[in-house]
Every structure is written in C-alpha cells, then in structure tokens.
Protein backbone atom coordinates (compact mmCIF):
# COMPACT_ATOMS: atom_id res chain seq x y z
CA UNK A 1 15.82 14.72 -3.14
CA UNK A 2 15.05 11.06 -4.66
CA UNK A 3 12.05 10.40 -5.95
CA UNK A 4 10.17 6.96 -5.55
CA UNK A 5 11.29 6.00 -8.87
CA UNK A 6 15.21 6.24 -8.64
CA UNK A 7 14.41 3.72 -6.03
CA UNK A 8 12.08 1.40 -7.89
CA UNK A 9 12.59 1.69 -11.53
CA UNK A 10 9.34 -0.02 -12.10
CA UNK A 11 7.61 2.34 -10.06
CA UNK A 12 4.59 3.45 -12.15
CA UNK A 13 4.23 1.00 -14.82
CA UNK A 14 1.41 -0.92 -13.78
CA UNK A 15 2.89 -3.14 -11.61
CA UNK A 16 1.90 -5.51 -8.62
CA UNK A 17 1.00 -3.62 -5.42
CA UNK A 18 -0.10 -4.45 -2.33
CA UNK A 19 -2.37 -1.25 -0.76
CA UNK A 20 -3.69 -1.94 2.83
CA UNK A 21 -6.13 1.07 3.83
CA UNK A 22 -6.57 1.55 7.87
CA UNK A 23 -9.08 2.71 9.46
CA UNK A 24 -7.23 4.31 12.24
CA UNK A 25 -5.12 5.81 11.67
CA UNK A 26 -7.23 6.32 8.07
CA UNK A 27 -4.48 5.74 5.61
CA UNK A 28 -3.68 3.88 2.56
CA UNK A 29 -0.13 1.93 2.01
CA UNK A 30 1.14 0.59 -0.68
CA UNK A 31 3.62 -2.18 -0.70
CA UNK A 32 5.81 -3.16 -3.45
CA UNK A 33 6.64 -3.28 -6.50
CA UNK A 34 6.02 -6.62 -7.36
CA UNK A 35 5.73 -8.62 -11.14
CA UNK A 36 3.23 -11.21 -10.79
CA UNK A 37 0.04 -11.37 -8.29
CA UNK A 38 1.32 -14.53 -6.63
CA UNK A 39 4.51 -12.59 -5.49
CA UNK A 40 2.44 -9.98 -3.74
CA UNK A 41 0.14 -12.03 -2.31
CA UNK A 42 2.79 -13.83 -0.73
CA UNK A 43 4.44 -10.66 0.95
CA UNK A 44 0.79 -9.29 1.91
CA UNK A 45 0.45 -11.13 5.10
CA UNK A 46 3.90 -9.70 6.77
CA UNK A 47 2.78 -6.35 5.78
CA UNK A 48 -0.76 -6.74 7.25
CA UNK A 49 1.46 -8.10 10.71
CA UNK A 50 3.52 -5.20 10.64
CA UNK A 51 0.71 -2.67 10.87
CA UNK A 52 -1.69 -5.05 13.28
CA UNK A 53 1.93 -4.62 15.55
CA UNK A 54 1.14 -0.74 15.41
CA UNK A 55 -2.09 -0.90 16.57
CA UNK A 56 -3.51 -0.21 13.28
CA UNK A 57 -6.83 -2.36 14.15
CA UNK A 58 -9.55 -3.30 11.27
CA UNK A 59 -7.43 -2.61 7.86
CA UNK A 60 -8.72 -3.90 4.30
CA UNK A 61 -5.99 -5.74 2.29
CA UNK A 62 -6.05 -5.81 -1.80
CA UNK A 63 -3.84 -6.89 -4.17
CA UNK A 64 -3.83 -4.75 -7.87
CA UNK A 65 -2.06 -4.17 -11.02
CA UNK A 66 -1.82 -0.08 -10.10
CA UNK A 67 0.34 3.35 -10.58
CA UNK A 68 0.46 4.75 -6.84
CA UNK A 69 2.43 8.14 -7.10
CA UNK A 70 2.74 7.91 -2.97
CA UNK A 71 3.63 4.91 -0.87
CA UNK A 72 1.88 6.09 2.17
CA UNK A 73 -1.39 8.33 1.91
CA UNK A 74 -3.19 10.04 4.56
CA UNK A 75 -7.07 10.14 4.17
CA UNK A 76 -7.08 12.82 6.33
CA UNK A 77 -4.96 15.07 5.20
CA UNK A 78 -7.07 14.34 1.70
CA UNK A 79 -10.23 14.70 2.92
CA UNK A 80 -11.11 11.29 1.73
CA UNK A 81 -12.78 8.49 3.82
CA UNK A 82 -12.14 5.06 4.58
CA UNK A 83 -14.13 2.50 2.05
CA UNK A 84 -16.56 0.38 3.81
C-alpha cells in the first residue's frame, strides 16, 4: 500500500495546508499540499463548499504551515473534541 507521501512528495515538510475541522460529523481535513499561503487560501473556499454540500454544517477553516501524518481525522475515533 502507498503511503501519503509517494503521492505528495512534499508531504511532511512544513508545507501549506488547509485543515477544516467539522463539527458533525467531528473531524479534521486537511487539504493540500500547497507552497505559499496565498495558494491555499485560494483553494480553501471550494473545499469549505464541498463539505457544506455534505451536510457538514458549522466547520472552522484555517490555513497553516503544518506536518499532518493523516488527511482525514476522526475526533471520535480519537477521543478528541471539536475546538470552540
């Protein structure tokens, strides 16, 4: 099996994500990679359609310079809760 780096070289090295945490279901997504904060703030808003077209509801939305070892994570399944 593949791992998220054979598909994006750049995974992990600090690059431009976009993570979008829901609060139902309570998960985190990240979206990218991307090289400059301009280029992922320009993709954010399609990504933030996308999930408001799955009936996500009230999601927060940030843009960071990050190392996410998982593109989708469930808060649930980590015992974590949404941020407020």
């Amino acid at each position: 099996m593949n791992s998220t780096a054979d598909y994006f070289p750049q995974f992990g090295t600090g690059t431009w994500w976009v993570e979008i945490t829901t609060f139902k279901p309570p998960c985190t997504y990240y979206f990218g990679p991307f090289y400059s904060y301009r280029e992922a703030e320009l993709h954010s808003p399609g990504y933030i359609e996308d999930l408001v077209k799955e009936g996500t509801g009230e999601m927060l939305s940030l843009i960071k310079c990050c190392n996410p070892t998982e593109l989708t994570v469930s808060l649930e399944e980590t015992n974590q809760t949404v941020p407020v």
